[in-house]
N, C-alpha and C. Protein backbone atom coordinates (compact mmCIF):
# COMPACT_ATOMS: atom_id res chain seq x y z
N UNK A 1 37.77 -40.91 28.37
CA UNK A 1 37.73 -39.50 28.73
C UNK A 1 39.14 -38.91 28.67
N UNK A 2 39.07 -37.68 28.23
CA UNK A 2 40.44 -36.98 28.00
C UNK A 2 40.79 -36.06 29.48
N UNK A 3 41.98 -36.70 29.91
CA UNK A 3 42.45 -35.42 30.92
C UNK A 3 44.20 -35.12 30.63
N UNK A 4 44.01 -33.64 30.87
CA UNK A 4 44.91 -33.06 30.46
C UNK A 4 45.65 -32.85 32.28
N UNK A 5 47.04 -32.89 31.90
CA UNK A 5 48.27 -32.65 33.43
C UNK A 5 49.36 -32.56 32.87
N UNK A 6 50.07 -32.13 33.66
CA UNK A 6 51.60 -31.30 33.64
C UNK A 6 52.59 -32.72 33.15
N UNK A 7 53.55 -32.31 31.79
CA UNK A 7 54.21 -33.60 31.40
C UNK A 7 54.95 -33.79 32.28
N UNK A 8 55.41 -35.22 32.42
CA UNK A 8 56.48 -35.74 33.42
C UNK A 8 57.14 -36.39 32.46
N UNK A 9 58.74 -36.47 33.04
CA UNK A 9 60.13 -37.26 31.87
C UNK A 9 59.48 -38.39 31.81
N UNK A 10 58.97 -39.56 32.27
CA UNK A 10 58.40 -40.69 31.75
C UNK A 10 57.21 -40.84 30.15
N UNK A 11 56.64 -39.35 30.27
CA UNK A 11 56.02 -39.04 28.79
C UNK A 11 56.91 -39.23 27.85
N UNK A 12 57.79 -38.97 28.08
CA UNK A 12 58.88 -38.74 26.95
C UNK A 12 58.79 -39.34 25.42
N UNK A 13 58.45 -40.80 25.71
CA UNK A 13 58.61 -41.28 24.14
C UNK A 13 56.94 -41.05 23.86
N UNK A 14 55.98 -41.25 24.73
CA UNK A 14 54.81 -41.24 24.09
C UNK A 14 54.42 -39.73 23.89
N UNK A 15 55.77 -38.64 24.20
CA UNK A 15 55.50 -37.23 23.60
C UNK A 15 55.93 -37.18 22.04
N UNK A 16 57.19 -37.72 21.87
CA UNK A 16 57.75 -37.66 20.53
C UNK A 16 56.72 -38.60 19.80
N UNK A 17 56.24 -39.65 19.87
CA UNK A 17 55.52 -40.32 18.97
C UNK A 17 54.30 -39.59 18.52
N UNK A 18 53.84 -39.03 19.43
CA UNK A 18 52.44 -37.99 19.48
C UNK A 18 52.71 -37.13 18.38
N UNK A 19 53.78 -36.46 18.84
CA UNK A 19 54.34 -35.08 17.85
C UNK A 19 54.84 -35.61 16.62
N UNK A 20 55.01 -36.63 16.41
CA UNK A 20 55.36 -36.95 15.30
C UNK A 20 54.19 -37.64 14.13
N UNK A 21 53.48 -38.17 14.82
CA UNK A 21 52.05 -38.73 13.56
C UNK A 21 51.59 -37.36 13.57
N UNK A 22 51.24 -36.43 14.79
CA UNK A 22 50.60 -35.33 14.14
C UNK A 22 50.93 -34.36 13.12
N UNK A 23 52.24 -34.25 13.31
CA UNK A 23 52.98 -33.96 12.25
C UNK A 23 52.94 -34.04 11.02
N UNK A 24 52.65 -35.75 10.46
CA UNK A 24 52.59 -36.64 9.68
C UNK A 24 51.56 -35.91 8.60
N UNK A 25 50.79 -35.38 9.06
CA UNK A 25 49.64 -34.71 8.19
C UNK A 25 49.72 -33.48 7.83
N UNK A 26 50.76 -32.89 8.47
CA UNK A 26 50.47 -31.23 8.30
C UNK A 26 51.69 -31.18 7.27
N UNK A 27 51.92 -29.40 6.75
CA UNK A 27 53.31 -28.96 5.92
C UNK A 27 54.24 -28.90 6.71
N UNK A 28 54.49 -29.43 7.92
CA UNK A 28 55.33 -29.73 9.15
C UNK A 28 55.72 -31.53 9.06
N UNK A 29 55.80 -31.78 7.60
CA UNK A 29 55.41 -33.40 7.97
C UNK A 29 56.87 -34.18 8.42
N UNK A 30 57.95 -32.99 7.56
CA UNK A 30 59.24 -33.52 7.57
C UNK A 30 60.04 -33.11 8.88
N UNK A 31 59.33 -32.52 9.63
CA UNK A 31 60.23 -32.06 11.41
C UNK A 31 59.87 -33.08 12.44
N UNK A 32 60.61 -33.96 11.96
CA UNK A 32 61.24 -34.94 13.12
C UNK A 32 61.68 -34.50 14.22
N UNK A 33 61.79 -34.93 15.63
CA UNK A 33 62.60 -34.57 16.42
C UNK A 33 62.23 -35.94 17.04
N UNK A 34 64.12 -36.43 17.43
CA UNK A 34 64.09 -37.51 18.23
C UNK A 34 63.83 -37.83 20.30
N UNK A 35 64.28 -36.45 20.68
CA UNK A 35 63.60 -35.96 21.83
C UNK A 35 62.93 -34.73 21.84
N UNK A 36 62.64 -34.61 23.40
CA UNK A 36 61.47 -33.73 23.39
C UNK A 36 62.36 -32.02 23.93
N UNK A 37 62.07 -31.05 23.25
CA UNK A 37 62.37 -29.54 23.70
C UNK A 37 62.41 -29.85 25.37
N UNK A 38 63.68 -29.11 25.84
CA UNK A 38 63.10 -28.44 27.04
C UNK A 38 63.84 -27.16 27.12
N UNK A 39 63.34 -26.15 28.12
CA UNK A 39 63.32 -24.82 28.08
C UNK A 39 64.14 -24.08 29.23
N UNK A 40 65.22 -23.26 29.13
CA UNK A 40 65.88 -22.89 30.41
C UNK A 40 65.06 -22.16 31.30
N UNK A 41 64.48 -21.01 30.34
CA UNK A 41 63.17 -20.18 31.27
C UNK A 41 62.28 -20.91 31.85
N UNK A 42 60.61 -20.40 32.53
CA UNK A 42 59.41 -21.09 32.92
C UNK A 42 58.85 -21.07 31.59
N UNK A 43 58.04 -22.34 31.62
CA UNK A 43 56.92 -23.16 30.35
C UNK A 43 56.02 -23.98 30.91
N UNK A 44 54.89 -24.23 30.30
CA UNK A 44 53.87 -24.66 30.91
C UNK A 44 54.19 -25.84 29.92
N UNK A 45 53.82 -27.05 30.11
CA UNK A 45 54.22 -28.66 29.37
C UNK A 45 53.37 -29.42 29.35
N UNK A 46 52.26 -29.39 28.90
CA UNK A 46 51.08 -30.51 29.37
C UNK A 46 50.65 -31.18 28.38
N UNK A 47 50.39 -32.20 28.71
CA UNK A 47 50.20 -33.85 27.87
C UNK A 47 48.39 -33.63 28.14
N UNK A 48 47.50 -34.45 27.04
CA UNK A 48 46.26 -34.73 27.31
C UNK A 48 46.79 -36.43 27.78
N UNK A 49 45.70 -37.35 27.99
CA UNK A 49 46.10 -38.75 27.64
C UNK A 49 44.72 -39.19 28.07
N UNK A 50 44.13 -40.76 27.18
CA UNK A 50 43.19 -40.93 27.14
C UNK A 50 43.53 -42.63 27.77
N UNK A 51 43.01 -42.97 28.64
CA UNK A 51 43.73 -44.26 29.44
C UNK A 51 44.79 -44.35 29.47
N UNK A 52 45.92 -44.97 29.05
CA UNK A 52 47.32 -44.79 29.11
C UNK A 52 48.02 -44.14 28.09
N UNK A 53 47.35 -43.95 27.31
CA UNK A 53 47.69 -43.55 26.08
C UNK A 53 47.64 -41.98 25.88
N UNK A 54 49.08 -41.41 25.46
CA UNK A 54 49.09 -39.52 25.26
C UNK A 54 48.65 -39.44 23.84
N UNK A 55 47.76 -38.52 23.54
CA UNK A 55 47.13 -38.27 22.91
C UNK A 55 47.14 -36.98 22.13
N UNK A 56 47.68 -35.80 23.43
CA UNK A 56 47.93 -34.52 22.54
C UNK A 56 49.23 -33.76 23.29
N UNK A 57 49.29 -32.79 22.99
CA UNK A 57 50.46 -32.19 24.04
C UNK A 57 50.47 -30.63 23.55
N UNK A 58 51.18 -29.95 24.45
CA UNK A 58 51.26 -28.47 24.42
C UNK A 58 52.62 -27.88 24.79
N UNK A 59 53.29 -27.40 24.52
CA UNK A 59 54.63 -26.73 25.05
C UNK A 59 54.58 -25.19 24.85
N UNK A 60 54.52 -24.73 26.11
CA UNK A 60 54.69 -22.94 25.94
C UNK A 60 55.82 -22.31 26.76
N UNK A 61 56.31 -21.67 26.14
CA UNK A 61 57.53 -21.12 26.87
C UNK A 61 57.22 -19.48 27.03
N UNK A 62 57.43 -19.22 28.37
CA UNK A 62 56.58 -18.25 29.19
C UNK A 62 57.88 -16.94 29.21
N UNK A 63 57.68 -15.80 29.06
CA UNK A 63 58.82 -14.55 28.91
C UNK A 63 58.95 -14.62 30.86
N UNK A 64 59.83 -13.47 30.85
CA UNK A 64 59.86 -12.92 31.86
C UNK A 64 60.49 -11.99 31.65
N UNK A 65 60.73 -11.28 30.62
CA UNK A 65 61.22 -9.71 30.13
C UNK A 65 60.24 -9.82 28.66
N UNK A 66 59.54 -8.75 28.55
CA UNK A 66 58.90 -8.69 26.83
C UNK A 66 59.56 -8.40 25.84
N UNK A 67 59.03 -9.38 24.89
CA UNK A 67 60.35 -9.27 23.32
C UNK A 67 61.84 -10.21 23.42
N UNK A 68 61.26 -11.12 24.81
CA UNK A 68 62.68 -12.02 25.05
C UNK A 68 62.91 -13.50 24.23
N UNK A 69 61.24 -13.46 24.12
CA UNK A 69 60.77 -15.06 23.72
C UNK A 69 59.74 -14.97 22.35
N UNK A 70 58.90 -13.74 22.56
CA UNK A 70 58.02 -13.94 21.65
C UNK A 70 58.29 -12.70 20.70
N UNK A 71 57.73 -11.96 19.90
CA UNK A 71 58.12 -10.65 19.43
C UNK A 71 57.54 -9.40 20.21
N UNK A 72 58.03 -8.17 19.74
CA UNK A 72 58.10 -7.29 21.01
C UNK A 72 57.21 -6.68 20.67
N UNK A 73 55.34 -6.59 21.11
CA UNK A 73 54.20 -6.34 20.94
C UNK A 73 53.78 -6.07 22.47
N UNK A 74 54.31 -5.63 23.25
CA UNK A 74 53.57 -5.25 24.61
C UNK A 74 53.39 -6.38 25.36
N UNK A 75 53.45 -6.46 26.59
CA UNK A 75 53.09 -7.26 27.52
C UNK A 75 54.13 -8.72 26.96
N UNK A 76 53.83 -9.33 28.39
CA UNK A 76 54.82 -11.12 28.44
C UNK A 76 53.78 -12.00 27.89
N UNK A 77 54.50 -12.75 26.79
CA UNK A 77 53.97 -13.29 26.15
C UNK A 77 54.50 -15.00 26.47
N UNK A 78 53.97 -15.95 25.32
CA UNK A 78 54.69 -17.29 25.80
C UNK A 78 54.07 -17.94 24.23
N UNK A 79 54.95 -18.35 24.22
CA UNK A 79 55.31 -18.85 22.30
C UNK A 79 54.87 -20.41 22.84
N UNK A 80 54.09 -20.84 21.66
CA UNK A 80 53.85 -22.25 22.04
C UNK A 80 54.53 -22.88 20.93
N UNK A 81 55.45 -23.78 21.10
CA UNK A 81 56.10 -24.14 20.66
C UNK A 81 55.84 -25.59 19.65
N UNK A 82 55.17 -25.89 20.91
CA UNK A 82 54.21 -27.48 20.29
C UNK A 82 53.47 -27.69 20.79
N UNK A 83 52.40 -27.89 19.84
CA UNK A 83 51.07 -28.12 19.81
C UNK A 83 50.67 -29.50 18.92
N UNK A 84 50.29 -30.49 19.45
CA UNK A 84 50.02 -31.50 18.52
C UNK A 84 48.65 -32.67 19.20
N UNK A 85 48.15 -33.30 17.99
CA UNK A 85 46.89 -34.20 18.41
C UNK A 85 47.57 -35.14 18.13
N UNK A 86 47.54 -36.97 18.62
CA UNK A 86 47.32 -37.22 17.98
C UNK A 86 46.44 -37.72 16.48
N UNK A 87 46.55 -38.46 15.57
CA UNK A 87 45.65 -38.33 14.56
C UNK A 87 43.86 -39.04 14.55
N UNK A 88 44.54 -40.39 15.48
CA UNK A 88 43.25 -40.63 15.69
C UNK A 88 42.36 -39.74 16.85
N UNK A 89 42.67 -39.00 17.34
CA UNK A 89 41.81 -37.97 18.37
C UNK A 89 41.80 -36.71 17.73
N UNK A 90 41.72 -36.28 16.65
CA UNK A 90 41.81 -35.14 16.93
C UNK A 90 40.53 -34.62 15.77
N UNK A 91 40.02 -33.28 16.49
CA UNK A 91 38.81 -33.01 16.21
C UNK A 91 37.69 -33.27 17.08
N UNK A 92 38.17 -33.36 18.45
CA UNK A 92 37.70 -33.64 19.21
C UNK A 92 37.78 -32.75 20.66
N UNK A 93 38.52 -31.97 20.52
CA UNK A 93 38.83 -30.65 21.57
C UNK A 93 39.89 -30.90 22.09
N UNK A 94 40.67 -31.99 21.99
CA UNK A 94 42.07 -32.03 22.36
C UNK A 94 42.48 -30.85 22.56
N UNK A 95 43.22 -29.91 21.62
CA UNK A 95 43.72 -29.03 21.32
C UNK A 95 43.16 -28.22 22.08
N UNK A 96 42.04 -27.99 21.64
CA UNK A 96 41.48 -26.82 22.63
C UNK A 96 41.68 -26.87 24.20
N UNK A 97 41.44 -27.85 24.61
CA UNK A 97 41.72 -28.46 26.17
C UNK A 97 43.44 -27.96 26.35
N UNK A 98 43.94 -28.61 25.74
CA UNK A 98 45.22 -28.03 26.03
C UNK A 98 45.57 -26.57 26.05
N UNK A 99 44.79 -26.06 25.38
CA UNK A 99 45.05 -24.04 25.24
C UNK A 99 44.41 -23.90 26.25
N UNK A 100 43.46 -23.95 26.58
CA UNK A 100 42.57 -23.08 27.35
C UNK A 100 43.66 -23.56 29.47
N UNK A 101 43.99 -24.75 29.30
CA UNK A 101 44.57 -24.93 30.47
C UNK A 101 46.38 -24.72 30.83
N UNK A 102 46.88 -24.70 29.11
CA UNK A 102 48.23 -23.26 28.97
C UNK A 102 48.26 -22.47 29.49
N UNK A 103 46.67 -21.59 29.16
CA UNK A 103 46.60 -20.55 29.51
C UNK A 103 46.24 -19.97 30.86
N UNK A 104 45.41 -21.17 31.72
CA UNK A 104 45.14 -21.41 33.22
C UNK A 104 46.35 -20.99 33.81
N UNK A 105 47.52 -21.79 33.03
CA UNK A 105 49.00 -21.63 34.00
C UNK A 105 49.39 -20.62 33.44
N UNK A 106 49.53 -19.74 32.61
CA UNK A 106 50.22 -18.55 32.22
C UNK A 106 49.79 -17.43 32.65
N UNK A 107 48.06 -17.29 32.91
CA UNK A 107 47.79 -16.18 33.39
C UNK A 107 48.32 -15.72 34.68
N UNK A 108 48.91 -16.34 35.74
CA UNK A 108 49.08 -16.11 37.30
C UNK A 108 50.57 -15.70 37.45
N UNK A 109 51.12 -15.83 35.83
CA UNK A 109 52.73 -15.57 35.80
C UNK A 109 52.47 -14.39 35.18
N UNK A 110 51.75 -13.84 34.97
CA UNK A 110 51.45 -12.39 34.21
C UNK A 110 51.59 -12.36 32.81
N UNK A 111 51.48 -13.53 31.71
CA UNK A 111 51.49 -13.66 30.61
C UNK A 111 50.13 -13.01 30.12
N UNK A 112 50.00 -12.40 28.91
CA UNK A 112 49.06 -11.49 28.59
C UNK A 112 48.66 -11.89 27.16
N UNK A 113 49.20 -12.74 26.61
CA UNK A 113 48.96 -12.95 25.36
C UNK A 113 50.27 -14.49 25.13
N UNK A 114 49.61 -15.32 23.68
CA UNK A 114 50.21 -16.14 23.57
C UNK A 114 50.60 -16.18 21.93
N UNK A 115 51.64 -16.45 21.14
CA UNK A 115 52.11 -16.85 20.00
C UNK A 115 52.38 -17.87 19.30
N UNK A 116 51.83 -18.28 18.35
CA UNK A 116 52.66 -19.75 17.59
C UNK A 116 52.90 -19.46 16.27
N UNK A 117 54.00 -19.91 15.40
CA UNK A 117 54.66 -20.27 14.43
C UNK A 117 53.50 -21.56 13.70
N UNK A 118 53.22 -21.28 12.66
CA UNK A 118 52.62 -22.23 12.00
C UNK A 118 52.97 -21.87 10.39
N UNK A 119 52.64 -23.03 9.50
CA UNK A 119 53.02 -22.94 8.43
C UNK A 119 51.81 -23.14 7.22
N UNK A 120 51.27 -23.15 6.23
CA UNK A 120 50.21 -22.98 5.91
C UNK A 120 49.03 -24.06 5.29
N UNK A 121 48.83 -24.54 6.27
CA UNK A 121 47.60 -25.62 6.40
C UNK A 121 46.23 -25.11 6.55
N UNK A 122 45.56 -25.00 5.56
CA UNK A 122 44.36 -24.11 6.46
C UNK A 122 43.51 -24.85 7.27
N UNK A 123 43.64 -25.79 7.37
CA UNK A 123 42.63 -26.26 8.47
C UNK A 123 43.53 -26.22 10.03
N UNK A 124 44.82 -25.49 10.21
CA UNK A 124 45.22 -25.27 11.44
C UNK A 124 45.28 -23.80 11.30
N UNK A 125 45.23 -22.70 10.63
CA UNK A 125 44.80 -21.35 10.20
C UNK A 125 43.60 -21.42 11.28
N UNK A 126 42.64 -22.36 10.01
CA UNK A 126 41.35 -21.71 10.62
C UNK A 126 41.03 -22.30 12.31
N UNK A 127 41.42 -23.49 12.81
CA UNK A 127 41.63 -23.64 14.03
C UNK A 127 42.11 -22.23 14.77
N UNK A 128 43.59 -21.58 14.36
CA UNK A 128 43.85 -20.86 15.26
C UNK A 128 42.89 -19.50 15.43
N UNK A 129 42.23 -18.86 14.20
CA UNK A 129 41.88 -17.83 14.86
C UNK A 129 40.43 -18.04 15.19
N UNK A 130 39.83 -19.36 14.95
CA UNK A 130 38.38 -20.10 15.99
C UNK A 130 38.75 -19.86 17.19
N UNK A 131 40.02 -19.77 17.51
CA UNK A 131 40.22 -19.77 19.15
C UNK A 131 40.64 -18.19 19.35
N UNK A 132 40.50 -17.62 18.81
CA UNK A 132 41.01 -15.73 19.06
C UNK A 132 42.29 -15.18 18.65
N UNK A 133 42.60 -15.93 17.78
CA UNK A 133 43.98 -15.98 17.36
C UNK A 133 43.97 -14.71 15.70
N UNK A 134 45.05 -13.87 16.01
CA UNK A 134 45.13 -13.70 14.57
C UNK A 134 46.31 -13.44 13.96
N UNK A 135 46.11 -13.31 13.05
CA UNK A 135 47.94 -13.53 11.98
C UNK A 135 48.24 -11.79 11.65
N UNK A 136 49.64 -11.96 12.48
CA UNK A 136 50.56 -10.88 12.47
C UNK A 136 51.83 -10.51 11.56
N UNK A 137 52.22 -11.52 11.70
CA UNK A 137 53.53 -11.47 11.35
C UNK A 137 53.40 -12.90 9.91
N UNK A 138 54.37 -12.89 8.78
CA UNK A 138 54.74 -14.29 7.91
C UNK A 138 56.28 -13.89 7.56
N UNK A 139 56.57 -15.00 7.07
CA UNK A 139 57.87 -14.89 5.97
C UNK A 139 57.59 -16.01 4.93
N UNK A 140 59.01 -16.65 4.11
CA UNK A 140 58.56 -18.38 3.08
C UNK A 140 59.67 -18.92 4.41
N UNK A 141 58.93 -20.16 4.04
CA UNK A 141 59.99 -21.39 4.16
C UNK A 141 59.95 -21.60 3.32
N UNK A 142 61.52 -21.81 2.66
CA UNK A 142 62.05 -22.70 0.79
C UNK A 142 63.08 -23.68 1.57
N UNK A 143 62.29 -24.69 0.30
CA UNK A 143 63.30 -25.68 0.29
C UNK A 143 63.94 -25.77 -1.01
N UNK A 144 65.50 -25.78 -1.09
CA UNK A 144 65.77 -25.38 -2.82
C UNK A 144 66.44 -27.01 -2.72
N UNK A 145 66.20 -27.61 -4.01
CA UNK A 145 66.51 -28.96 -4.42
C UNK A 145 67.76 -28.83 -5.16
N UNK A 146 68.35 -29.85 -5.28
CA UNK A 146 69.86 -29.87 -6.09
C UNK A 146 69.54 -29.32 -7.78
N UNK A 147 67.92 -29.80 -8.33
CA UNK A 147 67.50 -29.57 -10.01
C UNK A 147 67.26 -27.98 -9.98
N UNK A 148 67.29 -27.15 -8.61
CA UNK A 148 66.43 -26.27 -8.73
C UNK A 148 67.57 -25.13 -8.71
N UNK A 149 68.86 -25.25 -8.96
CA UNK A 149 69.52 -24.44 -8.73
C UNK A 149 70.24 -23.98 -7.70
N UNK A 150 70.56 -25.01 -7.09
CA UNK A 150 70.92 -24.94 -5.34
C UNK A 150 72.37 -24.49 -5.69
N UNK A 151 73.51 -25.09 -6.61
CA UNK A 151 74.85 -24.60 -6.41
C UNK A 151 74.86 -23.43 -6.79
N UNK A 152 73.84 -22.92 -7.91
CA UNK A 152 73.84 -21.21 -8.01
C UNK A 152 73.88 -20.59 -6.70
N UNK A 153 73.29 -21.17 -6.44
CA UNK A 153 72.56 -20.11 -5.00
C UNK A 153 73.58 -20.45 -3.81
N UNK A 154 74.37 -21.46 -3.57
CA UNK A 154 75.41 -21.87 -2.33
C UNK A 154 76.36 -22.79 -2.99
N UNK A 155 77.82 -22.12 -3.87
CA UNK A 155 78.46 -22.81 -4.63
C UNK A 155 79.36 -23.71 -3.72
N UNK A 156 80.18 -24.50 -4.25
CA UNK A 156 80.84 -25.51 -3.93
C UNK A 156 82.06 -25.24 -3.17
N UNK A 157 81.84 -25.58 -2.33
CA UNK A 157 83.22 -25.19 -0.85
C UNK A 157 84.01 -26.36 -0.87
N UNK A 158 85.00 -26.49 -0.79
CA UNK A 158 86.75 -27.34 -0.24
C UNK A 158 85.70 -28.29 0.42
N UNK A 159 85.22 -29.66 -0.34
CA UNK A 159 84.73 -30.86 -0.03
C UNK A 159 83.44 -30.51 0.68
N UNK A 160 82.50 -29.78 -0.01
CA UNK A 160 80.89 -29.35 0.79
C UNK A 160 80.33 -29.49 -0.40
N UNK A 161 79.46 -30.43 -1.02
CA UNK A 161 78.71 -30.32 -1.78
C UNK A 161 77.19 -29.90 -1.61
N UNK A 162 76.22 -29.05 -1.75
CA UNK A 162 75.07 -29.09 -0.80
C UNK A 162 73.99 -29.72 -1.76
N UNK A 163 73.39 -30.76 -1.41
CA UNK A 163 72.29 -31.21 -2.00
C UNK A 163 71.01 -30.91 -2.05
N UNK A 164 70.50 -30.12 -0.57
CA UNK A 164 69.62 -29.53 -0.32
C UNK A 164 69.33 -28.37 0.82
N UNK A 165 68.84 -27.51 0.62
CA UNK A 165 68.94 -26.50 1.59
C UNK A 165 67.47 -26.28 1.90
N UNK A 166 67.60 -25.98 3.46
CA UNK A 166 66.29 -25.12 3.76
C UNK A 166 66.28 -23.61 4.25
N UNK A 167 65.48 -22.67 3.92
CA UNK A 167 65.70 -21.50 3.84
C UNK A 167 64.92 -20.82 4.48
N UNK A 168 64.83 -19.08 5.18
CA UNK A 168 63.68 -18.37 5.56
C UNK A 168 64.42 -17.45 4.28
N UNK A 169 62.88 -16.70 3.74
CA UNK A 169 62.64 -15.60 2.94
C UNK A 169 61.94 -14.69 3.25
N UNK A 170 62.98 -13.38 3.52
CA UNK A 170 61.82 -12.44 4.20
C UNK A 170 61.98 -11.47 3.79
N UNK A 171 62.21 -11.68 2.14
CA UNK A 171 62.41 -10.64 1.36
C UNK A 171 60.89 -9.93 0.65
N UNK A 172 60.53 -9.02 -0.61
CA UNK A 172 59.41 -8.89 -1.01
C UNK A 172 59.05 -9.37 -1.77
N UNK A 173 59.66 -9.95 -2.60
CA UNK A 173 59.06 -10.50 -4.17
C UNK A 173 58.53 -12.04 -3.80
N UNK A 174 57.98 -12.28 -2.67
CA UNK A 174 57.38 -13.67 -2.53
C UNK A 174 56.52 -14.42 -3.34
N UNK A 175 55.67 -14.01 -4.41
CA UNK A 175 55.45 -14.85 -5.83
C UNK A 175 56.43 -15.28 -6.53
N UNK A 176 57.67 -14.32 -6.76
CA UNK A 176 58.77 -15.12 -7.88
C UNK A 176 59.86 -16.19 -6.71
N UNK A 177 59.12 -16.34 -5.46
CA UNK A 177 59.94 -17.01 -4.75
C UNK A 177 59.02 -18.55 -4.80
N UNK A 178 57.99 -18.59 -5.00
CA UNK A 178 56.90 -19.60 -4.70
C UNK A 178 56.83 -20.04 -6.46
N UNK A 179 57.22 -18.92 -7.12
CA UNK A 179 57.13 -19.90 -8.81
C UNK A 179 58.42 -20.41 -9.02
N UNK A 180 59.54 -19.97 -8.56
CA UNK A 180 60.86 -20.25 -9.03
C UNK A 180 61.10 -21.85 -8.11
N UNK A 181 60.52 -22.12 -6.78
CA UNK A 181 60.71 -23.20 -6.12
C UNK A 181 59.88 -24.18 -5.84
N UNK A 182 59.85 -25.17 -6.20
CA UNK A 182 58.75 -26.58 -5.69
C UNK A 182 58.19 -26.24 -4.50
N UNK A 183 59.15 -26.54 -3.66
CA UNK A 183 58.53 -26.29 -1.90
C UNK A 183 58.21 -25.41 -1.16
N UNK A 184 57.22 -24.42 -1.57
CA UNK A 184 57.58 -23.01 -0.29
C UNK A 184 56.42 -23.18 0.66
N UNK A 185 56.59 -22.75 1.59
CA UNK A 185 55.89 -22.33 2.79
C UNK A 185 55.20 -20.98 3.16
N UNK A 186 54.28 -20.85 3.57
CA UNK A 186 54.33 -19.39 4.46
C UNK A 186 54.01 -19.87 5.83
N UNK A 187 54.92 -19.44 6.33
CA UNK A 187 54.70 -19.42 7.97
C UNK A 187 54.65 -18.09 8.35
N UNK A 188 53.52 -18.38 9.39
CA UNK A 188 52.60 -17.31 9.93
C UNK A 188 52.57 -17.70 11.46
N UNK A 189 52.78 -16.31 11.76
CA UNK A 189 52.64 -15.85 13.56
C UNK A 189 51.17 -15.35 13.77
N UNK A 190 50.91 -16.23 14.58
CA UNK A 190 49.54 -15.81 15.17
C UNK A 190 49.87 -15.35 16.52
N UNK A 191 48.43 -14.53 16.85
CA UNK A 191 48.73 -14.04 18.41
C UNK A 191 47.23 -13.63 18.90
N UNK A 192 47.23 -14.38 20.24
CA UNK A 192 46.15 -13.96 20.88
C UNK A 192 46.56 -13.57 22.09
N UNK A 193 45.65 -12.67 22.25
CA UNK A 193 45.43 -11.45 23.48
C UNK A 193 44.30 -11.87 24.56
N UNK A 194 44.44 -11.66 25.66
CA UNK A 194 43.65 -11.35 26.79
C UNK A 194 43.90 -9.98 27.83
N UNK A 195 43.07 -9.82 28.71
CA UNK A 195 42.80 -9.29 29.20
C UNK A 195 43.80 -9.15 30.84
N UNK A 196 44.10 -8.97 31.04
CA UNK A 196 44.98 -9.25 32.55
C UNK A 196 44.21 -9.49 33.25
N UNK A 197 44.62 -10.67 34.68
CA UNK A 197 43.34 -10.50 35.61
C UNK A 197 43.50 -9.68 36.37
């Protein structure tokens, strides 16, 4: 049975391992992180875990001025930062369990709505707006390779050679940005709304 509770520093490695196979599958495959975020403001932090074992996790970082944390759309919002299954559980409401009890703790802080950064997988698309979610905001993520023209684009500095760069594009011509480069992304802001209590 899955129960979801507030992370404690002893999660720690079985948070990064979590976040990291889930990872493993998505266009997020290459964001490693060797520890876990933490947040100066209030955030809600909760681990699922299925016997001893963590299984999913949630990180939301909660405003307390609007437009401080999330973008400036009315009301305090709280950006979830990380969201992850792991692989063998998931499809199973993990995820969902974890939103719906984010949101348990965010509503009583006067959070009114929630945001995430995602990049374009559609089977986490269509997850997010199954849950009331919808897409507001995008830009690219590029990754430009050394064959692809990278010193054109960031020439050679006093002993800096760059081999590879990663980029945001939030310019207009986003087709000649997605034909000209191997790797692009669209990352997309979703946002769901409620109701105040």
């Amino acid at each position: 049975m899955i129960a979801v509770r507030p992370y404690r520093d002893a999660d720690d490695q079985g948070w990064i391992r979590c976040r990291a196979l889930s990872f493993l599958g998505s266009a997020f495959y290459d964001d490693v992180r060797p520890v876990k975020e933490h947040y100066d403001g209030p955030s809600v932090e909760l681990v699922a875990e299925e016997g001893d074992e963590l299984v999913g996790l949630i990180d939301v970082e909660l405003e307390r001025v609007p437009g401080t944390v999330c973008s400036a759309r009315g009301g305090l919002g709280g950006m979830i930062w990380n969201l992850a299954v792991h692989p063998d559980h998931q499809r199973r409401g993990v995820a969902t369990a974890l939103l719906e009890e984010a949101e348990r703790f965010a509503r009583p802080q006067g959070i009114v709505r929630f945001e995430a950064w995602t990049r374009d997988d559609p089977h986490v698309h269509t997850w997010y707006t199954s849950r009331g979610f919808e897409p507001i905001d995008s830009y690219l993520h590029v990754y430009v390779e050394l064959d692809e023209g990278l010193r054109d684009l960031f020439p050679i500095t006093e002993g800096l050679r760059p081999v590879k760069l990663f980029a945001h594009y939030v310019g207009g011509d986003r087709d000649e940005i997605k034909k000209r480069f191997a790797r692009v992304h669209d990352c997309v802001l979703f946002e769901r709304r409620w109701l105040p209590d």
